[in-house]
N, C-alpha and C. Protein backbone atom coordinates (compact mmCIF):
# COMPACT_ATOMS: atom_id res chain seq x y z
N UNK A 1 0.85 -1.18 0.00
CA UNK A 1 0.00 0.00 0.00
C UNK A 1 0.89 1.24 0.00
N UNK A 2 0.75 2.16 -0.62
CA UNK A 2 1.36 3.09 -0.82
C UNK A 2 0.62 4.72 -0.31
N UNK A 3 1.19 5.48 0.13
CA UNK A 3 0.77 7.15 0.09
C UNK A 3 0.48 7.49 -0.97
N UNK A 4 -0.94 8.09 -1.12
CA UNK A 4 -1.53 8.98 -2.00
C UNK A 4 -1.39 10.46 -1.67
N UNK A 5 -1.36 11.04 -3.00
CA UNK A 5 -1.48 12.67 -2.55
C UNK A 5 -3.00 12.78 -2.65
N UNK A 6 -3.35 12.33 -3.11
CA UNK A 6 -4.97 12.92 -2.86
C UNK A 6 -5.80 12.36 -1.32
N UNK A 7 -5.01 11.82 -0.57
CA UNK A 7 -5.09 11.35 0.80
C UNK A 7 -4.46 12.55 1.79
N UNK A 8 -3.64 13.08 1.40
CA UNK A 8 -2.90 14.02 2.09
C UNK A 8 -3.56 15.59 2.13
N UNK A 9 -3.17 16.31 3.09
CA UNK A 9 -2.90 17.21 3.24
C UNK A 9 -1.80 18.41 3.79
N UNK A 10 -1.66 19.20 4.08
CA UNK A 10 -0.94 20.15 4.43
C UNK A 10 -1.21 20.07 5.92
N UNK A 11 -0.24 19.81 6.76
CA UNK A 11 -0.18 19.82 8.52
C UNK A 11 -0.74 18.37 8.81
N UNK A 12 -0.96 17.76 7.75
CA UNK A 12 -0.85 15.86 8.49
C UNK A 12 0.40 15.48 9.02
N UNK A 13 0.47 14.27 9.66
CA UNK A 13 1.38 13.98 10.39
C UNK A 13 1.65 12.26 11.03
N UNK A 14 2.95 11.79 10.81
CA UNK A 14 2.82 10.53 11.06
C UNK A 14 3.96 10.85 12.13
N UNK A 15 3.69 9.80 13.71
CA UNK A 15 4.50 10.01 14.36
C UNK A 15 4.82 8.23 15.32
N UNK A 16 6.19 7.92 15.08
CA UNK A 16 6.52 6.64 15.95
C UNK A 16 7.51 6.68 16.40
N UNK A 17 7.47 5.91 17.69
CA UNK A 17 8.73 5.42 18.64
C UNK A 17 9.77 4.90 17.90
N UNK A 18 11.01 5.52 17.89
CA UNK A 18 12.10 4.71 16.82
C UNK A 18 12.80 4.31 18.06
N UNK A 19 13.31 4.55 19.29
CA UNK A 19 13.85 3.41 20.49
C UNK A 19 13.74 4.01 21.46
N UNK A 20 13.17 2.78 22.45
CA UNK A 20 12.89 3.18 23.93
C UNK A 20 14.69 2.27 24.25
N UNK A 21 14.88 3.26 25.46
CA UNK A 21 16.11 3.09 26.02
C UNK A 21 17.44 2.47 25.25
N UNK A 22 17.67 3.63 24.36
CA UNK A 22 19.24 3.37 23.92
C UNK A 22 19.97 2.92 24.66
N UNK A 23 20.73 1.57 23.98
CA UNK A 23 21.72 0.76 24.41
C UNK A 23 23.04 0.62 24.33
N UNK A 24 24.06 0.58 25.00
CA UNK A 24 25.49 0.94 24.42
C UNK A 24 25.82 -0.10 23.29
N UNK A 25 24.83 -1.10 23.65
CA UNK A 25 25.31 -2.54 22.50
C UNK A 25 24.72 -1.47 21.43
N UNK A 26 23.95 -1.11 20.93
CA UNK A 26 23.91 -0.98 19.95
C UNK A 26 23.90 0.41 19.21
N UNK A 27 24.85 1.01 20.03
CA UNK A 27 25.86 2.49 19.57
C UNK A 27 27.10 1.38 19.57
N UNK A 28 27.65 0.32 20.29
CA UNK A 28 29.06 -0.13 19.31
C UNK A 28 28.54 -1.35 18.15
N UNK A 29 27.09 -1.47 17.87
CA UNK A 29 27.19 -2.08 16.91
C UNK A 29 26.83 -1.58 15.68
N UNK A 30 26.41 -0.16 15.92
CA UNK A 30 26.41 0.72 15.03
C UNK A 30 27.97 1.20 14.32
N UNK A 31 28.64 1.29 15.39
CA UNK A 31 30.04 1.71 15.03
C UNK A 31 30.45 0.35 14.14
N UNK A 32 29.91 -0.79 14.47
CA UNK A 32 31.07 -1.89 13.74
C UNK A 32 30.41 -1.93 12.24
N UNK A 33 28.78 -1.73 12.09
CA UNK A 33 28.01 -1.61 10.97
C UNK A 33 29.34 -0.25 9.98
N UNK A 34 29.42 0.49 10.81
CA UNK A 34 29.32 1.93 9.85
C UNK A 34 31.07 1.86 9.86
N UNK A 35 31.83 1.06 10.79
CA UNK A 35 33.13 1.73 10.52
C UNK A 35 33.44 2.41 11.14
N UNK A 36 32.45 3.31 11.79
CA UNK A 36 33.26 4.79 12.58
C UNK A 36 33.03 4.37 14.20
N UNK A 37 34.45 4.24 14.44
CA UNK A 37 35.21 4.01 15.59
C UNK A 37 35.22 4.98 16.53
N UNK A 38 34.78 6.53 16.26
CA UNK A 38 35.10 7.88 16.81
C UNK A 38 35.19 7.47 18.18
N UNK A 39 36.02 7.81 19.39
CA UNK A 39 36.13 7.19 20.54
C UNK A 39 35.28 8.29 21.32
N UNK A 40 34.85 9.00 20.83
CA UNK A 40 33.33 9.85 21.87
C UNK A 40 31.84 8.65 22.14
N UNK A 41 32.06 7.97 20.77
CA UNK A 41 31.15 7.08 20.42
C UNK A 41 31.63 5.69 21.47
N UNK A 42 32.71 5.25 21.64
CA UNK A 42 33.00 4.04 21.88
C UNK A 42 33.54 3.91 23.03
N UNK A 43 34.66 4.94 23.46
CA UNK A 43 35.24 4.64 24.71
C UNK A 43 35.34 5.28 25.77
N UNK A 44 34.35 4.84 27.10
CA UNK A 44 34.24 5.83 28.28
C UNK A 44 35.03 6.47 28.51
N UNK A 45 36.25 6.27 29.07
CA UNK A 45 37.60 6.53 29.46
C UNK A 45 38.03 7.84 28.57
N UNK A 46 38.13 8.30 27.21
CA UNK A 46 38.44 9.17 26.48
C UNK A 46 37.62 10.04 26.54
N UNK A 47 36.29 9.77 26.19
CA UNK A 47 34.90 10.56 26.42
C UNK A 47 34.87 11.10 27.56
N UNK A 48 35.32 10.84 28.72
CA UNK A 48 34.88 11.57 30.18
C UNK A 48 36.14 12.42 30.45
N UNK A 49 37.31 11.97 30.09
CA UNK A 49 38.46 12.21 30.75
C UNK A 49 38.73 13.20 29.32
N UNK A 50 39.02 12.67 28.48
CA UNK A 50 39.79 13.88 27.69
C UNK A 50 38.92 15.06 26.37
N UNK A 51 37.65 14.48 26.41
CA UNK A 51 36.74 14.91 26.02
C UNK A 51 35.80 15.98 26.68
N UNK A 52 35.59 15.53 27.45
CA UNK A 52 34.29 16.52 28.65
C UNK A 52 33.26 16.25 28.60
N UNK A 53 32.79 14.78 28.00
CA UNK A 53 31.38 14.41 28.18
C UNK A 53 31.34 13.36 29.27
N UNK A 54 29.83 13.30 29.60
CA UNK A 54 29.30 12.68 30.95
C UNK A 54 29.45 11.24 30.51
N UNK A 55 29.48 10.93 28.98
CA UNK A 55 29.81 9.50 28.66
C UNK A 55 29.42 9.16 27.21
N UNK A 56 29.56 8.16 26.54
CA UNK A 56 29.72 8.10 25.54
C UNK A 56 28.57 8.67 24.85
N UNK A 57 27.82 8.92 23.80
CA UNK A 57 27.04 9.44 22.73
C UNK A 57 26.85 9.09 21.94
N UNK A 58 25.41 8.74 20.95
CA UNK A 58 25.09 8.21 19.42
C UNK A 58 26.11 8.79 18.56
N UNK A 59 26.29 7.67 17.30
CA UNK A 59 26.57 8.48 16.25
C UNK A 59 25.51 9.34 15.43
N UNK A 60 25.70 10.61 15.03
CA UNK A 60 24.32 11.18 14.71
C UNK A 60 23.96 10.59 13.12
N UNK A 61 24.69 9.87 12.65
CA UNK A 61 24.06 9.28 11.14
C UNK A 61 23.22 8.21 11.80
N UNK A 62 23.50 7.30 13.26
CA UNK A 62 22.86 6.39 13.91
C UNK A 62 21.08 7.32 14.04
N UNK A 63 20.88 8.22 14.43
CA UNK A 63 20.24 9.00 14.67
C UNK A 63 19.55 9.07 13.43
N UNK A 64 19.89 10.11 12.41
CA UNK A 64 19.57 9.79 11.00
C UNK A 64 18.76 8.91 10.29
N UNK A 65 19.35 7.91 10.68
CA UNK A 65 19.05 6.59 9.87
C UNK A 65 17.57 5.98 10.62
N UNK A 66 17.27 6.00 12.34
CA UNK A 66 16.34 5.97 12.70
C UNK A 66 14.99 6.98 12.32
N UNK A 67 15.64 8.01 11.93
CA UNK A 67 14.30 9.23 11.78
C UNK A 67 14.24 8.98 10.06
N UNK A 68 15.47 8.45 9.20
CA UNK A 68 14.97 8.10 8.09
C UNK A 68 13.90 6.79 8.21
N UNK A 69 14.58 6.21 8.42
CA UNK A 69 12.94 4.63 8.72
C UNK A 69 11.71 5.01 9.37
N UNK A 70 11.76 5.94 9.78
CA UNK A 70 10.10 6.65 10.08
C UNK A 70 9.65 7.40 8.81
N UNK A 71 10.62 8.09 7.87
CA UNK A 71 10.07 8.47 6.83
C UNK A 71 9.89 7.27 5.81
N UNK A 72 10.45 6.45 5.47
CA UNK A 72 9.93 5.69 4.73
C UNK A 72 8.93 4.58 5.06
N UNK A 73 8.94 5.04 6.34
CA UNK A 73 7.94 3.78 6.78
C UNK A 73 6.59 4.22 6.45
N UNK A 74 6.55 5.70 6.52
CA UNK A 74 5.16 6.86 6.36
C UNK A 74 5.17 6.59 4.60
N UNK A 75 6.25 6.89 3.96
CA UNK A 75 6.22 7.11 2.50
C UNK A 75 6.44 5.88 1.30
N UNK A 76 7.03 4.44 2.29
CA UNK A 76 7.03 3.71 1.29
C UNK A 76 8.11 3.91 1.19
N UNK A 77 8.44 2.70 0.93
CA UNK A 77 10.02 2.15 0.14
C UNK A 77 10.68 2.73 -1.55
N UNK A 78 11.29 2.88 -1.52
CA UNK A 78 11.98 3.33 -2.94
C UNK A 78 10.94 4.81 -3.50
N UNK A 79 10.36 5.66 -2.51
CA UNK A 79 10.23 6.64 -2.73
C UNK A 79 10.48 7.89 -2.05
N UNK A 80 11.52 7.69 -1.51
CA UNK A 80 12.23 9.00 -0.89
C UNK A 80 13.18 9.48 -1.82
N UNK A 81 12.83 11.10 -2.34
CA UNK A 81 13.98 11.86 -3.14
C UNK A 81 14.89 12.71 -2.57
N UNK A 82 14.34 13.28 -1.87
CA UNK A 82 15.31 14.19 -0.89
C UNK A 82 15.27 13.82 0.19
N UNK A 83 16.41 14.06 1.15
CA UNK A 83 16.19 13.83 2.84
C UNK A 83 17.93 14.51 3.02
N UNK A 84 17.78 15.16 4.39
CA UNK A 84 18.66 15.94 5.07
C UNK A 84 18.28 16.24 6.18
N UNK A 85 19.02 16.32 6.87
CA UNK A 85 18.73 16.27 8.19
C UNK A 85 20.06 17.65 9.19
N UNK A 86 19.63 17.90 10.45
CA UNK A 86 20.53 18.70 11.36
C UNK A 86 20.51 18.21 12.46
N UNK A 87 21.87 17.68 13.27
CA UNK A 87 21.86 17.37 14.32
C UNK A 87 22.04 18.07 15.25
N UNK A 88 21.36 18.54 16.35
CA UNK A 88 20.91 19.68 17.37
C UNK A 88 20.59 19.09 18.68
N UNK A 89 20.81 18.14 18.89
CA UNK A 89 21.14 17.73 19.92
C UNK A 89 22.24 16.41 20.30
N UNK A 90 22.86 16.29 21.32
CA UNK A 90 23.24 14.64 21.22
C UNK A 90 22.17 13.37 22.08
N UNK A 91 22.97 12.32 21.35
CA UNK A 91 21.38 11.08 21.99
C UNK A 91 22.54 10.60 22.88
N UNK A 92 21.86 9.94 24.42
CA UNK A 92 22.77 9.58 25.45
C UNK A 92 22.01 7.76 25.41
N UNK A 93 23.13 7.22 25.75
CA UNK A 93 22.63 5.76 25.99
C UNK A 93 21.43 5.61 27.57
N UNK A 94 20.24 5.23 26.79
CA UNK A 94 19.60 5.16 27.66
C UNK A 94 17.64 6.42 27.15
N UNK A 95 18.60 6.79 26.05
CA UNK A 95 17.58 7.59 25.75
C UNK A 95 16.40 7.01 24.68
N UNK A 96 15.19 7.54 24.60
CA UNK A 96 14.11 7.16 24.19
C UNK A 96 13.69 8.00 23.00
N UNK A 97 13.53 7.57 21.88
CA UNK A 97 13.16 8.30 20.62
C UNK A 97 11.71 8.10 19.83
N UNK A 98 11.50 9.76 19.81
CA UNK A 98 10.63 9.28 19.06
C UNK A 98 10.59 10.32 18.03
N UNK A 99 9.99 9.65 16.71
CA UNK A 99 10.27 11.08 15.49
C UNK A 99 8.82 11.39 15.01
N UNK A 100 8.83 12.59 14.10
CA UNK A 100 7.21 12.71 13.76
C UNK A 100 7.83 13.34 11.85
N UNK A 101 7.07 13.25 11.48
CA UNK A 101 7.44 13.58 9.95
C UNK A 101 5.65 14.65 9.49
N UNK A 102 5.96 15.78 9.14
CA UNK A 102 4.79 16.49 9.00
C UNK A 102 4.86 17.40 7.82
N UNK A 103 3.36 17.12 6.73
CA UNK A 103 3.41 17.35 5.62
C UNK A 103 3.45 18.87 5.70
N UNK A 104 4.21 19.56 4.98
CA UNK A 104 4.35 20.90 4.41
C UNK A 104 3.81 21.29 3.28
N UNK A 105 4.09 20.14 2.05
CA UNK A 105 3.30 20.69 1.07
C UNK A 105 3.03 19.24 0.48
N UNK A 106 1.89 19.45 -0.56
CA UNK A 106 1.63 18.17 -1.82
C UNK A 106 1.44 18.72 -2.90
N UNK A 107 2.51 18.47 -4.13
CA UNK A 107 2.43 19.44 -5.11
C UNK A 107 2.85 18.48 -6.09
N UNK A 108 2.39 18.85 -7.69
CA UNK A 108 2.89 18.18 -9.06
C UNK A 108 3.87 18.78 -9.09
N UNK A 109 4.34 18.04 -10.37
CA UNK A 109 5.88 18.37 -10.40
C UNK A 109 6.17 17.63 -11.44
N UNK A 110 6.08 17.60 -13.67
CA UNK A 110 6.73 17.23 -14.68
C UNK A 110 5.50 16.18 -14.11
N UNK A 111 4.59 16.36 -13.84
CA UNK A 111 3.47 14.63 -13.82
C UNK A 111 3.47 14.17 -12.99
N UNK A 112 4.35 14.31 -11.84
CA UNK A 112 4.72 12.99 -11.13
C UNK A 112 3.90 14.16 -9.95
N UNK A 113 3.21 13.15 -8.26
CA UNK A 113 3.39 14.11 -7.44
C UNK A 113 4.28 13.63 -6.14
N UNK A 114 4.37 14.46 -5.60
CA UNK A 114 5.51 14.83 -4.48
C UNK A 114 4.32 15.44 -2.98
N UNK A 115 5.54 14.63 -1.96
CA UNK A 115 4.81 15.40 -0.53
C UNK A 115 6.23 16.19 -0.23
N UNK A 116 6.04 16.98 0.17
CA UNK A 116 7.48 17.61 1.17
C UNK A 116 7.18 18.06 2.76
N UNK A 117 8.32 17.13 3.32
CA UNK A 117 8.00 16.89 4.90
C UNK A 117 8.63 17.93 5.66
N UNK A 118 8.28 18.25 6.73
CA UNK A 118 9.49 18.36 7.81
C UNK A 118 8.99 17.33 9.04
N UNK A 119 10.66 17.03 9.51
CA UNK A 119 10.87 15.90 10.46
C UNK A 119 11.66 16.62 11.52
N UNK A 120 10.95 15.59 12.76
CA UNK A 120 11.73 15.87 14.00
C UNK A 120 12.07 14.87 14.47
N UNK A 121 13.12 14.57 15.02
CA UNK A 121 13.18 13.53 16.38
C UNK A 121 13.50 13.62 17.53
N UNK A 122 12.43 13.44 18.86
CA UNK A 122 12.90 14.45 19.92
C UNK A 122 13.23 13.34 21.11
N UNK A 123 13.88 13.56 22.29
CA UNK A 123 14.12 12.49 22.90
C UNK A 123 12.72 12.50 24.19
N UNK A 124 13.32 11.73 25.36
CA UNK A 124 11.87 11.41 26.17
C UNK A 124 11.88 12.72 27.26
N UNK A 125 12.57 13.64 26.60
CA UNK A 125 12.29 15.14 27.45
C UNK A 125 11.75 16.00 26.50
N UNK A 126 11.04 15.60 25.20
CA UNK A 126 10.92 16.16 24.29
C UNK A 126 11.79 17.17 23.69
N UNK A 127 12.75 16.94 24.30
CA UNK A 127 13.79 17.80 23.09
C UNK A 127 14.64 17.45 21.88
N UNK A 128 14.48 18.01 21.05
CA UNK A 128 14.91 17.59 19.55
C UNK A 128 16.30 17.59 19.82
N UNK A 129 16.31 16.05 18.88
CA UNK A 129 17.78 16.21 18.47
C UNK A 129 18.23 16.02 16.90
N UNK A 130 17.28 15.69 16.15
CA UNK A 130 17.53 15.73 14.56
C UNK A 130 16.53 16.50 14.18
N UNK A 131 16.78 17.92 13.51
CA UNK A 131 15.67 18.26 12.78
C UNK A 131 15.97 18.24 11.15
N UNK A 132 14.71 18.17 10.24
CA UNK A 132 15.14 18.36 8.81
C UNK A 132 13.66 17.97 8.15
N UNK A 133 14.15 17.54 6.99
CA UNK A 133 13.55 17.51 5.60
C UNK A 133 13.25 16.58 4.48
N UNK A 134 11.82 15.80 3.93
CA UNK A 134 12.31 15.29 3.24
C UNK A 134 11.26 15.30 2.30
N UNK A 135 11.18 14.68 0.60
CA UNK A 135 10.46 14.69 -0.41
C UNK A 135 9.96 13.61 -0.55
N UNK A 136 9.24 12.98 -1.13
CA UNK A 136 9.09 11.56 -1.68
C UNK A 136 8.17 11.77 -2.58
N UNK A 137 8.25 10.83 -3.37
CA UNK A 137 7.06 10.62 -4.69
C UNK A 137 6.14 10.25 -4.41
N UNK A 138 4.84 10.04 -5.05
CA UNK A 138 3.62 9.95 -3.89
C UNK A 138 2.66 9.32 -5.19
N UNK A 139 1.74 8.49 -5.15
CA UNK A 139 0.92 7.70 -6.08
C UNK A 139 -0.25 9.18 -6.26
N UNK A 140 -0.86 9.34 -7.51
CA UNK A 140 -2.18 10.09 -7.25
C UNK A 140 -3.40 10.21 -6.04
């Protein structure tokens, strides 16, 4: 089943839990997925001591990638055109996410139509930590 634009409007809104209580397992199994080792991400000891954080931290593409699977989960597979995102906050292990994706516009475009979103993902104090943007192609 797919998103229609003629289903949509302007200020709709799809909103889901992308993780209750971030886990350190899986900020270092994110790191082993992605490669990036950054030791803010991985190792207490550097992070507290030579860094100045209270302890380690998401990677924010980890972040990303959760508030992207809420958009395609709203828009359907193989129809996301644009997406970008700003990271504005950091995620702490232990934290709870949830994102919301909210229509801005539904417009043609060369035949085809298009929704254009804005997205948030805020943690369980409601404060954002990814904000941004995204397009997708959309059935009539």
């Amino acid at each position: 089943m797919s998103l229609k634009a003629s289903e949509l409007k302007v200020g709709d809104s799809f909103e889901a839990s992308l993780v209750e209580d971030l886990k350190r397992t899986q900020i270092v199994m994110y790191a082993g997925a992605s490669g990036d080792y950054n030791p803010v991400h991985t190792d207490e000891v550097f992070v507290t001591k030579a860094a100045g954080y209270p302890t380690v931290f998401a990677h924010g593409m980890l972040s990303m990638g959760m508030t992207g699977r809420l958009v395609t989960d709203y828009v359907g597979d193989g129809r996301l055109t644009k997406y970008g995102v700003r990271f504005v906050s950091q995620v702490w292990p232990g934290d709870s996410l949830t994102g919301k994706a909210t229509v801005k516009a539904v417009r043609s475009e060369g035949g085809e139509h298009f929704v254009d979103l804005d997205v948030v993902t805020t943690n369980q104090d409601g404060t954002p930590v990814v904000t941004g943007y995204a397009t997708a192609r959309l059935d009539p």
